[in-house]
Every structure is written in C-alpha cells, then in structure tokens.
Protein backbone atom coordinates (compact mmCIF):
# COMPACT_ATOMS: atom_id res chain seq x y z
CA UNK A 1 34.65 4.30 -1.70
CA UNK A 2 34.78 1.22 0.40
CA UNK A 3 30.56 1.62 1.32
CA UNK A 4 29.83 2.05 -2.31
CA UNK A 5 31.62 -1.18 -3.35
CA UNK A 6 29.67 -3.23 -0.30
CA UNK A 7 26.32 -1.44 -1.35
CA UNK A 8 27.30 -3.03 -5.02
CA UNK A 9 28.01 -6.57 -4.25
CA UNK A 10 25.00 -5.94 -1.80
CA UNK A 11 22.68 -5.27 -4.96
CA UNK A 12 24.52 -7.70 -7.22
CA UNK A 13 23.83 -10.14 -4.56
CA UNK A 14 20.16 -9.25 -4.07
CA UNK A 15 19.93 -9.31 -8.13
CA UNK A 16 21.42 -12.97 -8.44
CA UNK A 17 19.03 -14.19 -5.86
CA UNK A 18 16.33 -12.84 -7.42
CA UNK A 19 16.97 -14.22 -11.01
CA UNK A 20 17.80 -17.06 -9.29
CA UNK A 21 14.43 -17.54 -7.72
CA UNK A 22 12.90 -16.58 -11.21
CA UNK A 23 14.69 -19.73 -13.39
CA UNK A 24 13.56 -21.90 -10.54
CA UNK A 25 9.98 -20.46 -10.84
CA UNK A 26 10.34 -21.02 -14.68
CA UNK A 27 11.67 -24.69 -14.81
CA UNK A 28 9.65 -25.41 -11.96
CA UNK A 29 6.13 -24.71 -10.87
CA UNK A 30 5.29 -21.01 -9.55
CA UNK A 31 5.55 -21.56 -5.70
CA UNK A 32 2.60 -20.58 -3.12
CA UNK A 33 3.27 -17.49 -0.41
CA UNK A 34 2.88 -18.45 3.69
CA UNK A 35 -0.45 -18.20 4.64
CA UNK A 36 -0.57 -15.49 7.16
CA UNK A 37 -2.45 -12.81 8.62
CA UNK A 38 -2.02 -9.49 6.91
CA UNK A 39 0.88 -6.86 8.50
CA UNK A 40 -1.67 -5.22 10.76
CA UNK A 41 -2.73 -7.83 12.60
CA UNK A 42 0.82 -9.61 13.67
CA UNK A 43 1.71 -8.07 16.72
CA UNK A 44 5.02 -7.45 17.79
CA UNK A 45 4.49 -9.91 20.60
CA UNK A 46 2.36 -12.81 20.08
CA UNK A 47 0.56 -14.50 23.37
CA UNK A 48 -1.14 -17.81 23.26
CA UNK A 49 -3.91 -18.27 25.66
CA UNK A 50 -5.28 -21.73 26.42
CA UNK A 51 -8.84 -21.66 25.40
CA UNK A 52 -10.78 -22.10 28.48
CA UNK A 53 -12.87 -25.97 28.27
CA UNK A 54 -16.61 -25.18 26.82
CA UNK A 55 -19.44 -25.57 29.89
CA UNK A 56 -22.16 -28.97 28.52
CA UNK A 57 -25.58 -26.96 28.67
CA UNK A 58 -28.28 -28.54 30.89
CA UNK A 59 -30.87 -30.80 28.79
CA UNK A 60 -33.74 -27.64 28.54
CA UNK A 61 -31.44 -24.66 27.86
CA UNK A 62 -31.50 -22.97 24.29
CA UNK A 63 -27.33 -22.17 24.96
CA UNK A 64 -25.36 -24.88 22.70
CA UNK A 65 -21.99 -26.25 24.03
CA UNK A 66 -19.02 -24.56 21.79
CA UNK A 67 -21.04 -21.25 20.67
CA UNK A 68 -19.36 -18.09 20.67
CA UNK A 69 -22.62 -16.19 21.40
CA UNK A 70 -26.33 -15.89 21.78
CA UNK A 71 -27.82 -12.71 21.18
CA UNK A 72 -24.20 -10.93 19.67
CA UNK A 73 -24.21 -9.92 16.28
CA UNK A 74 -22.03 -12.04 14.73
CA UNK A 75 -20.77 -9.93 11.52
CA UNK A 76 -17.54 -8.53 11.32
CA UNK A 77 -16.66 -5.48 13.36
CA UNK A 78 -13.02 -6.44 15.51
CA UNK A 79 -10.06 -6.82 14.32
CA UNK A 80 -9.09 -10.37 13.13
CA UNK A 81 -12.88 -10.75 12.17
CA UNK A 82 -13.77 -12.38 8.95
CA UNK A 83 -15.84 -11.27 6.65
CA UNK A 84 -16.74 -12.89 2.81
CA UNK A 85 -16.91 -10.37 0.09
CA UNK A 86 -18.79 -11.12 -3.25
CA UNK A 87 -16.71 -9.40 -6.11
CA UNK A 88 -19.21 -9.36 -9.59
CA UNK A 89 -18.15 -6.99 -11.84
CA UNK A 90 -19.84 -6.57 -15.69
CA UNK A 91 -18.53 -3.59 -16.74
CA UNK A 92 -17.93 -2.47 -20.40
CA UNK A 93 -16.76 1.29 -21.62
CA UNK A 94 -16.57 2.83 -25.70
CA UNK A 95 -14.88 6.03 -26.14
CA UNK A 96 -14.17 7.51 -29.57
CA UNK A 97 -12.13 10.66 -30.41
CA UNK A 98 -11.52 12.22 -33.72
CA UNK A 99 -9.01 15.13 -34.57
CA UNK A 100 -8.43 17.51 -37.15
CA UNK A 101 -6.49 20.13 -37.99
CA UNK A 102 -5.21 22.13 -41.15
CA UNK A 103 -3.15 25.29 -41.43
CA UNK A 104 -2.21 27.61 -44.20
CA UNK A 105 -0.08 31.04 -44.22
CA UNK A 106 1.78 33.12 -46.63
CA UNK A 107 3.79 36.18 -46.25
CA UNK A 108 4.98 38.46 -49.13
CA UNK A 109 7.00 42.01 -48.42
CA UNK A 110 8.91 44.09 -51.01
CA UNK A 111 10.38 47.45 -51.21
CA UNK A 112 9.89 49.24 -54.69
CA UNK A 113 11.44 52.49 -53.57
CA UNK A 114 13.80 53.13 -50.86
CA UNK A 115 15.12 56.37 -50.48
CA UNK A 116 16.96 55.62 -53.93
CA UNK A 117 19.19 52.78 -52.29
CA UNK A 118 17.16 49.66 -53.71
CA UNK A 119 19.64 49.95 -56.16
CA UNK A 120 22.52 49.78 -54.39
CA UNK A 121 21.07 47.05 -52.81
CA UNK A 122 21.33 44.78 -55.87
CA UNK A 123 24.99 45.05 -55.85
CA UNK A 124 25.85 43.85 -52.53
CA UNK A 125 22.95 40.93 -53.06
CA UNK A 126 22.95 38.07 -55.05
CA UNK A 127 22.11 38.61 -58.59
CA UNK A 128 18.67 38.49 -59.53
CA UNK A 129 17.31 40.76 -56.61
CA UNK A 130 14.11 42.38 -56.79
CA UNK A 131 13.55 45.20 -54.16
CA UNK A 132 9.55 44.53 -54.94
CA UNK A 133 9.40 41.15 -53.85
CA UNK A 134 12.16 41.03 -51.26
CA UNK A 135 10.45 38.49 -49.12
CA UNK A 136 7.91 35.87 -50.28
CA UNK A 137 7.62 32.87 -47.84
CA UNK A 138 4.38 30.42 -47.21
CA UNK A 139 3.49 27.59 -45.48
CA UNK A 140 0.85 24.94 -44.42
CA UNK A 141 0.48 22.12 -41.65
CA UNK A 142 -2.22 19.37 -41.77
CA UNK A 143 -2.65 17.00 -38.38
CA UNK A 144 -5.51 14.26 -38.56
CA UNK A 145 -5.93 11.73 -35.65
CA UNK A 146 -8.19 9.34 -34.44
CA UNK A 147 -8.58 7.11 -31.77
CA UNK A 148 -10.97 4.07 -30.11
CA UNK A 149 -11.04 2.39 -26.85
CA UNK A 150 -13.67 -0.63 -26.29
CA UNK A 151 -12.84 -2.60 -22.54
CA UNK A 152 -15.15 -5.10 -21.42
CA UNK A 153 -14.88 -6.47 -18.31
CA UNK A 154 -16.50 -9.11 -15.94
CA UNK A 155 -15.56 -11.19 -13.21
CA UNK A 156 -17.47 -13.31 -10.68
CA UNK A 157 -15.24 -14.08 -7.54
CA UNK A 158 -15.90 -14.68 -3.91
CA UNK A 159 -13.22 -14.11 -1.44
CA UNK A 160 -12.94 -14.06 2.55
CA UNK A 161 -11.23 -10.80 3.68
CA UNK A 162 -10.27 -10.26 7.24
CA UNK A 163 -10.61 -6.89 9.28
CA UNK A 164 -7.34 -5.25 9.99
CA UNK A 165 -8.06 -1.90 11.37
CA UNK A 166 -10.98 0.07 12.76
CA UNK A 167 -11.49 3.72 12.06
CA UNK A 168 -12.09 6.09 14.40
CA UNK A 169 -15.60 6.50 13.17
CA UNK A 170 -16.00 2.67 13.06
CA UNK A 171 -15.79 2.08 9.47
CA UNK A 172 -13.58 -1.05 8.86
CA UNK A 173 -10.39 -1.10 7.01
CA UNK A 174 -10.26 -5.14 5.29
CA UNK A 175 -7.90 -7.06 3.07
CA UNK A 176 -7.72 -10.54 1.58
CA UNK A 177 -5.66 -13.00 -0.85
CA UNK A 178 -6.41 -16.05 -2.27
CA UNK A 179 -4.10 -18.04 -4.34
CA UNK A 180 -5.09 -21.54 -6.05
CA UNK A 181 -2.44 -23.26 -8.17
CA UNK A 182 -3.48 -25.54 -10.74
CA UNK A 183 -1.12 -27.37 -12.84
CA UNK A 184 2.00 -24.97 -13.54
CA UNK A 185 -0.37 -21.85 -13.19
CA UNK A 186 -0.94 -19.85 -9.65
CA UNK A 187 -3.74 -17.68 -9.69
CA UNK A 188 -4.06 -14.77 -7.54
CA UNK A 189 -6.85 -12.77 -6.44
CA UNK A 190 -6.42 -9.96 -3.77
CA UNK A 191 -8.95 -7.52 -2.44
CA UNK A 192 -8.42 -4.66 0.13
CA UNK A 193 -10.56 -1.15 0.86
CA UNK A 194 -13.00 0.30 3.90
CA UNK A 195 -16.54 -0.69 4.70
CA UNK A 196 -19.01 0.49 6.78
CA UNK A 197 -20.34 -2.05 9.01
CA UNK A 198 -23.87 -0.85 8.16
CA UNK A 199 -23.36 -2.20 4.85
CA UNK A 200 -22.32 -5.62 6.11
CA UNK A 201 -25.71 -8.46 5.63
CA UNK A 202 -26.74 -10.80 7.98
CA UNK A 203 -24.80 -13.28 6.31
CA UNK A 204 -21.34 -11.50 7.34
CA UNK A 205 -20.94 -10.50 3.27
CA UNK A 206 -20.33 -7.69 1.39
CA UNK A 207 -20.39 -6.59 -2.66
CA UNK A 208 -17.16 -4.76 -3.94
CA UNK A 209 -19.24 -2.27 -4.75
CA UNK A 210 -19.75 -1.46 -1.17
CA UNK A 211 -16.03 -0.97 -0.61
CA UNK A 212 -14.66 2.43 -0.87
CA UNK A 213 -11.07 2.98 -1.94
CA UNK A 214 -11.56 -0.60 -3.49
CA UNK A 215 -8.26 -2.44 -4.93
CA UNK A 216 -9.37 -5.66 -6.35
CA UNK A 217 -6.41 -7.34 -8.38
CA UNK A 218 -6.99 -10.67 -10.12
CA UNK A 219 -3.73 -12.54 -11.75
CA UNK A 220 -1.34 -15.33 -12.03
CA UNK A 221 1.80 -16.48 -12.57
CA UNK A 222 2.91 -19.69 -13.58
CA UNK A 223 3.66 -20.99 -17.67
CA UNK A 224 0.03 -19.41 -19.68
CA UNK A 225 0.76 -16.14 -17.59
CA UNK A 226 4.66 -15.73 -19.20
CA UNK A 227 3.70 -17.04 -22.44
CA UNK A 228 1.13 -14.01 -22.37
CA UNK A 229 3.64 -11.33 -21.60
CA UNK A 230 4.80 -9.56 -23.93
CA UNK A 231 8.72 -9.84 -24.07
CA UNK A 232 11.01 -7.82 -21.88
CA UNK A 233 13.14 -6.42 -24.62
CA UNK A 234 10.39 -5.66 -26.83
CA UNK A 235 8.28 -3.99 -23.98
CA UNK A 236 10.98 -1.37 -23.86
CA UNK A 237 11.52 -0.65 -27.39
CA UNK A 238 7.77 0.23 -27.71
CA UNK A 239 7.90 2.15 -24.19
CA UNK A 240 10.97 4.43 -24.89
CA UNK A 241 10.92 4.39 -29.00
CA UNK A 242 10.56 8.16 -30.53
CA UNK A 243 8.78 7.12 -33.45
C-alpha cells in the first residue's frame, strides 16, 4: 500500500512538472533542445586527447598545413562522420472507393392441415389465427458508401546527419535534427535510416530516397503550431464517439 501511494505522488509529481513546463512553453517562447551527439555516439566514458600541433609543409610540397588527408576518401564511412542529406519530396496520391449494397428476403410458412389439430390450435392462440399463414416475415437492408483521399505533398530540405553505427556489412546507420526558432515558432526537422556508402557522392551527400528504413519528420512547436491543433477535448470526442 505504502509503494503504490509513493508511485502516485511520483506520477502526480512527474505530471505537474510537465504541465508546468507546458504553460511556460505557452506564455513564453518554445525553448531549443542541447545540441548533442545522438545516443550512439556518447560513450560511457568520454576521453579528450590534445590534438597533436599541425607539421608547416616545405615551400614545394602539394601536402597543406591543417589537412586531414591526401589521397583518403573523404565521405562518410566512421562513426561520428558527417554526412549532408538532400530531402526533396513531390509526392501526390488520389484514391477513390465506392460501395454498394442492397438486400431483400421474405419468408412465408403455414399449415392448412395438421393431423386435425390446426383447430385446436386456434384456441390456445390469439384470436384471429390462421393455420395457412402461420408465419409471414420479410425484410430488406440497403448500405451505400463512398469515400476520397487526395494528399499532396512536397518538401525541399537539406539537413547534415551524422553516422552512428556501422553494419556488419558496412552499410551506415545515420540520424540528424535541426531545429530553427523564429519568432514564437520552433521548427523541427529530423531525419534517421541506413545508407550504403556506395550511394554516398563525391560531395559527402545523399537523397532521402537513397535511405532505406527512412523516417523523415518535419514540425514545430511554438504559437501557429497550437493554434493549428485541433483541441484536446474535441480530439477525443471525435476519436472515441459511436456515432
């Protein structure tokens, strides 16, 4: 009894926190995340090296003081790499559906002559009974339905993602986030999936459409974005309601 009431003021806790960080988000201006790497790169124990002092190259050498490498390729393939990936979606889909359906049935059943006992019959049932048309039922159902869906979509983003795992067969696993706040609005856009490093240009990009298991999210938060939404008590009605 004693844990359950500690795991309730634990959640009740939790809850006022959390709608008190939403009034301040509302009065306020939507606030920014910490820019950090994504989960899988922060290691558990985090070294700092000194960066060794760059070498000045002799007056006729083609090496240039600072330069990570010469002949390396220098697109993505380690973890921690960077990579930019060129999101340009122009998609648009029409789907149309039409239903119909009508049913009719009738069902008649009498009993003229019984063995003599139709008779008898209309003294135990109601008055009126006719053994001949003992039962006489019918019925008809009529269903008609239709339905449209027209999406459109298109958005033009660039983002830099950064590698966070290798596979075993050396594809690369990426993800990235961008947020830019204007005004009282945030806008997010987040990107994560695998690539092969094949697919990767010279230029260290890639198109979306080159990432498999793609999850490209683009959204905000901020004044326009709750103004938007539709309202919390209404979204439930419409969710739940039987009719």
């Amino acid at each position: 009894m004693h844990a359950f009431r500690t795991a309730s003021v634990l959640a009740l806790a939790a809850l006022s926190l959390a709608a008190c960080g939403t009034v301040k988000e509302t009065v306020g201006t939507p606030k920014m995340s910490q820019m950090a790497y994504p989960a899988g790169l922060v290691p558990s124990q985090q070294l700092i090296v000194a960066q060794p002092t760059p070498q000045a190259a002799s007056a006729n050498s083609l090496w240039r003081a600072g330069a990570r490498t010469f002949f390396h390729d220098q697109r993505a393939r380690n973890v921690g790499d960077i990579l930019t990936v060129a999101i340009e979606i122009d998609d648009s889909a029409q789907f149309q559906n039409s239903t119909s359906r009508s049913r009719a049935n009738g069902v008649k059943a009498g009993v003229p002559h019984f063995f003599g006992l139709e008779s008898s019959l209309g003294k135990i049932l109601p008055a009126g009974f006719d053994p001949s048309q003992m039962v006489d039922a019918s019925g008809s159902t009529t269903s008609d339905g239709k339905g449209s869906i027209a999406r459109s979509e298109k958005v033009s983003l660039t983002i830099a993602a950064v590698v966070t795992g290798v596979l075993p067969n050396g594809n690369l696993v990426i993800q990235g986030r961008q947020e830019v706040r204007t005004n009282s609005e945030l806008r997010e856009l987040t990107v994560a999936g695998i690539v092969r490093p094949e697919d990767i240009s010279a230029a260290n990009t890639i198109k979306h459409t080159q990432i498999a298991e793609a999850r490209i999210s683009y959204g905000g938060r901020g004044d326009v974005s709750r103004v938007n939404k539709t309202p919390a008590g209404q979204a439930v009605l419409e969710r739940f309601s039987p009719f």
